[in-house]
Protein backbone atom coordinates (compact mmCIF):
# COMPACT_ATOMS: atom_id res chain seq x y z
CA UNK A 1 145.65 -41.68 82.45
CA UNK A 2 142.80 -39.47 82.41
CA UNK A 3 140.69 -41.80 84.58
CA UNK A 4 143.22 -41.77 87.55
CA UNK A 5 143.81 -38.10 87.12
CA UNK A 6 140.04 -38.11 88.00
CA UNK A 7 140.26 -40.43 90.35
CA UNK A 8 143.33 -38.61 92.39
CA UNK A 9 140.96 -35.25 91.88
CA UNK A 10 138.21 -37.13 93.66
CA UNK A 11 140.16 -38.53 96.63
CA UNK A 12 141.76 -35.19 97.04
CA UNK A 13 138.76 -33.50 96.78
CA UNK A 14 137.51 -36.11 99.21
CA UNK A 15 140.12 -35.59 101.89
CA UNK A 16 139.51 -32.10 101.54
CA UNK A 17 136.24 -32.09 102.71
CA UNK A 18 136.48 -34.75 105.57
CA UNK A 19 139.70 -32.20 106.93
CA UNK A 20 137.01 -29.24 106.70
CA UNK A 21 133.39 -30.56 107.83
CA UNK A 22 134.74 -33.56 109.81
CA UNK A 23 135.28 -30.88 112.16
CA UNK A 24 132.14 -29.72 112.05
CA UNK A 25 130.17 -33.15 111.94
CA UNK A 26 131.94 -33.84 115.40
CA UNK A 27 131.36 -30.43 117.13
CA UNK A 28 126.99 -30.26 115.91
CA UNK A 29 126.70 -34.37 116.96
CA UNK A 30 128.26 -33.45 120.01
CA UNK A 31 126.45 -30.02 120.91
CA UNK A 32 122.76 -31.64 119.81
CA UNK A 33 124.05 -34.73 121.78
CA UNK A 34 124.18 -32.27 125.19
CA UNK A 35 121.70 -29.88 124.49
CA UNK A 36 119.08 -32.88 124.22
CA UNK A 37 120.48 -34.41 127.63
CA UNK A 38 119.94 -30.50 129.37
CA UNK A 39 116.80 -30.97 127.80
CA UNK A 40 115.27 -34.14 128.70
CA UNK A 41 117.30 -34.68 131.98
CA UNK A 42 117.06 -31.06 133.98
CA UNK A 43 114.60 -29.43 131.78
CA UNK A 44 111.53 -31.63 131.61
CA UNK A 45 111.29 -33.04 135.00
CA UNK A 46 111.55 -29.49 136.44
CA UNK A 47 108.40 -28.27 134.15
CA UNK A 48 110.69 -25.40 133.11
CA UNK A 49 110.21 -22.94 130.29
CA UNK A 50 111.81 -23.60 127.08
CA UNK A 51 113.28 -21.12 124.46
CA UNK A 52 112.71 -20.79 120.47
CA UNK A 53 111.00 -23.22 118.82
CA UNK A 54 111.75 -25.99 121.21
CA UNK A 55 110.39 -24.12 123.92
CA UNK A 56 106.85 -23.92 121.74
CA UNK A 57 107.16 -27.86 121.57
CA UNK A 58 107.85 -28.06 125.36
CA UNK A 59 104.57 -26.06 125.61
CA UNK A 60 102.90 -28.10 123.66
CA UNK A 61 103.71 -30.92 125.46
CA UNK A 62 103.19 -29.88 128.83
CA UNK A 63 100.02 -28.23 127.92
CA UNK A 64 98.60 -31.36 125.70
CA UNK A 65 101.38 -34.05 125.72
CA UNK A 66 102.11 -33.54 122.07
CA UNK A 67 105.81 -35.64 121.18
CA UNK A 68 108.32 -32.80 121.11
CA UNK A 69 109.14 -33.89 117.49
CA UNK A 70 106.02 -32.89 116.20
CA UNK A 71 105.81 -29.36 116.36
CA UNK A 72 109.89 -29.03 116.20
CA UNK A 73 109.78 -30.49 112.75
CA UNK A 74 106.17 -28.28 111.48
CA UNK A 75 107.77 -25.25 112.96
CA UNK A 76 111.27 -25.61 111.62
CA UNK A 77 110.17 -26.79 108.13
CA UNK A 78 108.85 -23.53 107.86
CA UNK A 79 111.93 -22.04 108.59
CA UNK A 80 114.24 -24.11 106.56
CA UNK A 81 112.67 -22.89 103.64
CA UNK A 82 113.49 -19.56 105.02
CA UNK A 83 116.96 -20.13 105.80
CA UNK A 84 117.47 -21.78 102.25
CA UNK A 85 116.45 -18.38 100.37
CA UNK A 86 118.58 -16.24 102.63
CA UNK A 87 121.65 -17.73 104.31
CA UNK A 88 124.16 -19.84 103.36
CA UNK A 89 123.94 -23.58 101.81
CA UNK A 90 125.77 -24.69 103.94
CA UNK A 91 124.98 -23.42 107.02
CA UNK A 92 121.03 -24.30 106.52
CA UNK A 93 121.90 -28.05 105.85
CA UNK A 94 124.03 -28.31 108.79
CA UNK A 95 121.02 -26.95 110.63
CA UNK A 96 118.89 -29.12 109.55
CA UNK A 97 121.51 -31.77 110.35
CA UNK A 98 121.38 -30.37 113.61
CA UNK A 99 117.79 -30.89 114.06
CA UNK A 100 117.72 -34.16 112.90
CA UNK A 101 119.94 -35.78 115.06
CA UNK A 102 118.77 -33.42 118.23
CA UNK A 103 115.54 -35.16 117.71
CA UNK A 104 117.36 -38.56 117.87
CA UNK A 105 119.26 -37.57 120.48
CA UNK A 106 116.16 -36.51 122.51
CA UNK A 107 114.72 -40.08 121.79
CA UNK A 108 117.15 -41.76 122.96
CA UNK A 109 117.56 -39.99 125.68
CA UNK A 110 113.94 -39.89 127.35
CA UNK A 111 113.94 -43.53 127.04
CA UNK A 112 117.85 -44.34 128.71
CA UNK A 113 118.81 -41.53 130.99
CA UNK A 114 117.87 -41.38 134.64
CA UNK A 115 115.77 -39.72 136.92
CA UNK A 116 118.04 -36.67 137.70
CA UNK A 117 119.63 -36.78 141.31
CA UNK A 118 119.56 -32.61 141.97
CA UNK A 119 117.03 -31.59 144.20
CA UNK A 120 118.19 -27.89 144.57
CA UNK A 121 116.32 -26.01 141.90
CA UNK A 122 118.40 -22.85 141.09
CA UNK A 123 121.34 -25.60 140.86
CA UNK A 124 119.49 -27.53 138.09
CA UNK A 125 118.67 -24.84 136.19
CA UNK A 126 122.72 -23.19 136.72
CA UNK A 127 123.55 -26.93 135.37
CA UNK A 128 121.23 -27.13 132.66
CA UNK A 129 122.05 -23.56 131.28
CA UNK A 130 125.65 -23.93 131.19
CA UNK A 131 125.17 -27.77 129.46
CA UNK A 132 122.63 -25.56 126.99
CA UNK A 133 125.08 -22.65 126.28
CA UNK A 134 128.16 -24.38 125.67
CA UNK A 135 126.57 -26.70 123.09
CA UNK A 136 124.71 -23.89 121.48
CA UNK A 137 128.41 -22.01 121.25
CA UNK A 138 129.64 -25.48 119.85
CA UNK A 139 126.95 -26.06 117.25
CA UNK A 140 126.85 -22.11 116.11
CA UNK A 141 131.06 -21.72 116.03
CA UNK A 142 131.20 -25.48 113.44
CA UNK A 143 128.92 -23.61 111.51
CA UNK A 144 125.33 -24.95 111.91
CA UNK A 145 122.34 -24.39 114.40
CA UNK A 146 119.81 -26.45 116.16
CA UNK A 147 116.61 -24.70 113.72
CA UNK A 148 113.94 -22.73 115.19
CA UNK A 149 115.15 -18.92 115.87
CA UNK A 150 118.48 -19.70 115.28
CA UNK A 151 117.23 -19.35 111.92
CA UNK A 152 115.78 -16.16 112.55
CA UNK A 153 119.19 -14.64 114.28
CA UNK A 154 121.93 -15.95 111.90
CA UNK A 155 119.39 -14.07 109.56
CA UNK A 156 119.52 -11.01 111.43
CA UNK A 157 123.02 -11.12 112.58
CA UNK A 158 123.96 -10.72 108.52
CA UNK A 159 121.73 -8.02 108.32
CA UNK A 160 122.10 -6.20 111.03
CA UNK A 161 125.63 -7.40 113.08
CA UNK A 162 123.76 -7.95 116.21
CA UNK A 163 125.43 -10.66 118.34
CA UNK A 164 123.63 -13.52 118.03
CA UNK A 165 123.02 -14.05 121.49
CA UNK A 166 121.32 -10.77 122.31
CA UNK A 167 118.48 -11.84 119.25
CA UNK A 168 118.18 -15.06 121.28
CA UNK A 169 117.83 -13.46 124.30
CA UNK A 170 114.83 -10.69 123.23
CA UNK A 171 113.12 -14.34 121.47
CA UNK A 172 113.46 -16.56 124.23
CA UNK A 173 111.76 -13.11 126.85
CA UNK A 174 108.57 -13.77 123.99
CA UNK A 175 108.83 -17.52 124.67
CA UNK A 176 108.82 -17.79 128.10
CA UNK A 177 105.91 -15.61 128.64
CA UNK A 178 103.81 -18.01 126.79
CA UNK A 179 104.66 -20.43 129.42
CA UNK A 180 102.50 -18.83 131.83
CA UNK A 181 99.39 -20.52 129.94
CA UNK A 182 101.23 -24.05 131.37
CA UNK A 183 103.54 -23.65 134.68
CA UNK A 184 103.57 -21.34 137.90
CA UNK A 185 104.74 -17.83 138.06
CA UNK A 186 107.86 -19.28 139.55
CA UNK A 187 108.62 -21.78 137.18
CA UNK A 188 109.02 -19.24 134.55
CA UNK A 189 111.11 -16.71 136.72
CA UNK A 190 113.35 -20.05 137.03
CA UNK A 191 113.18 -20.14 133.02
CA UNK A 192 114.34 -16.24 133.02
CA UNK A 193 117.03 -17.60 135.48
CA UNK A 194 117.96 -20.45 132.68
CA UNK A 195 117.68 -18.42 129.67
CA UNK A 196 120.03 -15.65 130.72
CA UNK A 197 122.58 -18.16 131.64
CA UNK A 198 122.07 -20.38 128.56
CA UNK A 199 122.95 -17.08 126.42
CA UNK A 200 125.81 -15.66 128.94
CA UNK A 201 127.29 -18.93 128.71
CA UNK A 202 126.94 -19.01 124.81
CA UNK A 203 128.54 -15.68 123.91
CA UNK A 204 130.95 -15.69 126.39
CA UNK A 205 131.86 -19.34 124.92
CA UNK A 206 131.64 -18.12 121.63
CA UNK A 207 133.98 -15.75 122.03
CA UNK A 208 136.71 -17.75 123.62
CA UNK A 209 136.37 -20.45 121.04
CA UNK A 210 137.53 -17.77 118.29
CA UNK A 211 139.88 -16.47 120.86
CA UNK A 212 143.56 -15.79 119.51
CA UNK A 213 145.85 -13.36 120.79
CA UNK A 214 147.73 -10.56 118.43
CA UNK A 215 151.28 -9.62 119.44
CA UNK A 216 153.22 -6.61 118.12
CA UNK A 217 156.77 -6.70 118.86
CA UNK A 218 159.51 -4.22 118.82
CA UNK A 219 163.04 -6.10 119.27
CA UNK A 220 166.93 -6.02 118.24
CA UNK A 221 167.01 -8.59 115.89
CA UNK A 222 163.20 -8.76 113.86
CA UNK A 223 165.09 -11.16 111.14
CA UNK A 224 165.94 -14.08 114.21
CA UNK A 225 162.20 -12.85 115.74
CA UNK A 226 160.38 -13.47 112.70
CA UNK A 227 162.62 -17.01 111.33
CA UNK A 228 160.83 -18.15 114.93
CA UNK A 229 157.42 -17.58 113.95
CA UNK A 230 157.27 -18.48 110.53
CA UNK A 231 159.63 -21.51 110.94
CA UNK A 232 158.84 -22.69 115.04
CA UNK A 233 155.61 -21.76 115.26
CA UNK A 234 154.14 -22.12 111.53
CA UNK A 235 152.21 -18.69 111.33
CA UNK A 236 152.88 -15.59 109.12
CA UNK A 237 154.19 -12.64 110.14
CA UNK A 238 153.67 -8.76 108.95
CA UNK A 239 156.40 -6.44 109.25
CA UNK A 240 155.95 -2.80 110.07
CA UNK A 241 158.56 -0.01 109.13
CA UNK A 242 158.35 2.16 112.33
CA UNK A 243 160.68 5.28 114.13
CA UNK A 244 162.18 5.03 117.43
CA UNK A 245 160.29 8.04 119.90
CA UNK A 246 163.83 8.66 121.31
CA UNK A 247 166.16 7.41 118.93
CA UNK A 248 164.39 8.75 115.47
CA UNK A 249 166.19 5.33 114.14
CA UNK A 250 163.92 3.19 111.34
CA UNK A 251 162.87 -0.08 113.14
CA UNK A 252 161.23 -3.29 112.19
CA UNK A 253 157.81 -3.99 114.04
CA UNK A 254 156.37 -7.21 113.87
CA UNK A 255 152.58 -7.98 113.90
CA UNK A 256 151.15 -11.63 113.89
CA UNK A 257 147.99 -13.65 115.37
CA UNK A 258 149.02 -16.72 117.73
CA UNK A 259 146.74 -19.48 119.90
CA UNK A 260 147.22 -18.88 123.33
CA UNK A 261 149.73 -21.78 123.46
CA UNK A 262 151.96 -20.15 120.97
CA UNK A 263 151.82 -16.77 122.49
CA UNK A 264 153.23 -18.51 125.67
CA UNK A 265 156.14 -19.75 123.55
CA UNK A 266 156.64 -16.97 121.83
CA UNK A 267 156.80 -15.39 125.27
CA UNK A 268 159.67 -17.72 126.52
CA UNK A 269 161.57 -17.25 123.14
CA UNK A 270 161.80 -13.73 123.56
CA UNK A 271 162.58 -13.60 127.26
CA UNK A 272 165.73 -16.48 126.63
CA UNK A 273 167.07 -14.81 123.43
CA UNK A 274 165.85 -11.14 123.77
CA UNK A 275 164.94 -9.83 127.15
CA UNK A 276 164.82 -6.04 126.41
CA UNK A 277 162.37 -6.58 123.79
CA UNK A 278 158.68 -5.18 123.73
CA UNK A 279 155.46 -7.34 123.38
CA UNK A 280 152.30 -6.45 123.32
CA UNK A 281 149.97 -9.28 123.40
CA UNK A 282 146.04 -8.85 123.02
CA UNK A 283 143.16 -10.64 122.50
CA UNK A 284 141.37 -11.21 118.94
CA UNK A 285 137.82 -12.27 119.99
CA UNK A 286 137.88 -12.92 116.18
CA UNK A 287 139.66 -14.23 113.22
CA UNK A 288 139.14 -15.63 110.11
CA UNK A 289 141.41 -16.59 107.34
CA UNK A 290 143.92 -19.22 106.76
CA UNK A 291 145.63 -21.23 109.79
CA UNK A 292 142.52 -19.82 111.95
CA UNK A 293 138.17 -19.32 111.32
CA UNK A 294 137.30 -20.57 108.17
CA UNK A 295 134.96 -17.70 106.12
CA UNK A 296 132.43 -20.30 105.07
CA UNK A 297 131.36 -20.76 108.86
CA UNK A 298 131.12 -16.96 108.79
CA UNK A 299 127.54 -16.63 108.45
């Protein structure tokens, strides 16, 4: 009895983990997977400037042909150890995760992906840097990072609250300038260019992966409002004791966090069943706790 008691703990505690990181193994395979092809397929054959620590190894290599994976492992090493003193477990080994199969990924892809097909330069680089912020936004919201000074700004995001996109931002200005050594003056205004779309693109998407939208609602019957919530559209509900401005009557106000999906059907269900009711819908660029962000990602 005791061993299948252990054994059920096991397999639940095994299921538990695969609903939680599986997740997150999808999302950082996926983001390394295009952030290597932005890399090797726009980046490279363009000679443009790189950022953080992969930017140093595309110096390197333009500069000296050095394999990318050289100084991207030495560098991020390094900071590994960093990142294992002061941030989360769990967020350092999905970073180094990260970096592990980015390097793959870059293999691969140098030795199977074509010679790219845009000619217009200010197009390449609008292409790469919205391939480059999405997948950063997809790698940083599961949780984990790609190394290098993402390191450094999940660091200084804990410390400081400073969006993690405006530390990447003032690192990547450093970077570039180094690239001067290796490429034309217009090469790295082009990597300006690329950088400040890379980390538009990656706080805007950051944002709107976390997006939910808060609703506060004022209606005749909070009891049928709030069985539609909790029962229709699974999330919990707070309930307000408020005062009519004209009546001076005690009225229930409702307060809960939706998806964008259910706000829609929460719109429909009051405008059917309650047309004279007030909602106020806004956006939470944020939320963490159960049903939404996890606070283990919360780094």
């Amino acid at each position: 009895m005791r061993h299948n008691r252990t054994l059920k703990g096991m397999l639940a505690e095994t299921r538990r983990f695969i609903r939680e990181e599986g997740r997150s193994l999808v999302a950082i395979t996926l983001g390394a997977m295009i952030y290597a092809v932005a890399i090797q397929l726009f980046v490279i054959p363009a000679k443009l400037p790189g950022t953080g620590v992969n930017g140093i190894a595309l110096l390197l290599n333009y500069m000296w042909g050095i394999p990318l994976a050289i100084p991207i492992w030495g560098l991020n090493a390094l900071l590994f150890i960093y990142g294992w003193k002061v941030l989360p477990r769990r967020f350092t080994l999905w970073s180094i995760y990260g970096t592990v199969i980015f390097t793959a990924f870059l293999k691969v892809a140098e030795t199977s992906l074509p010679v790219p097909v845009i000619d217009d330069r200010f197009l390449l680089i609008v292409v790469a840097g919205l391939l480059q912020g999405a997948s950063y936004a997809m790698i940083f919201t599961a949780g984990g990072s790609l190394g290098g000074t993402d390191i450094i700004s999940m660091a200084v995001r804990r410390k400081t609250g400073m969006e993690v996109s405006q530390f990447t931002m003032i690192a990547n200005m450093l970077v570039i300038a180094l690239f001067l050594m290796a490429v034309s003056f217009e090469n790295v205004v082009y990597g300006v260019v690329l950088s400040y779309i890379n980390t538009t693109v990656m706080g805007g998407s950051m944002r709107s992966f976390g997006l939910r939208k808060e609703a506060l609602i004022v209606c005749s019957d909070p009891d049928r409002v709030r069985h539609f919530i909790t029962q229709e559209l699974g999330r919990g509900v707070t309930v307000f004791i408020g005062r009519g401005g004209f009546s001076d009557s005690p009225r229930d106000i409702l307060m809960t966090l939706l998806t964008a999906r259910q706000a829609m059907l929460l719109k429909q269900y009051l405008q059917k069943t309650d047309p004279k009711a007030f909602l106020r819908l806004a956006d939470a660029t944020e939320v963490l706790g159960r049903g939404f962000g996890s606070w283990k990602k919360d780094v």
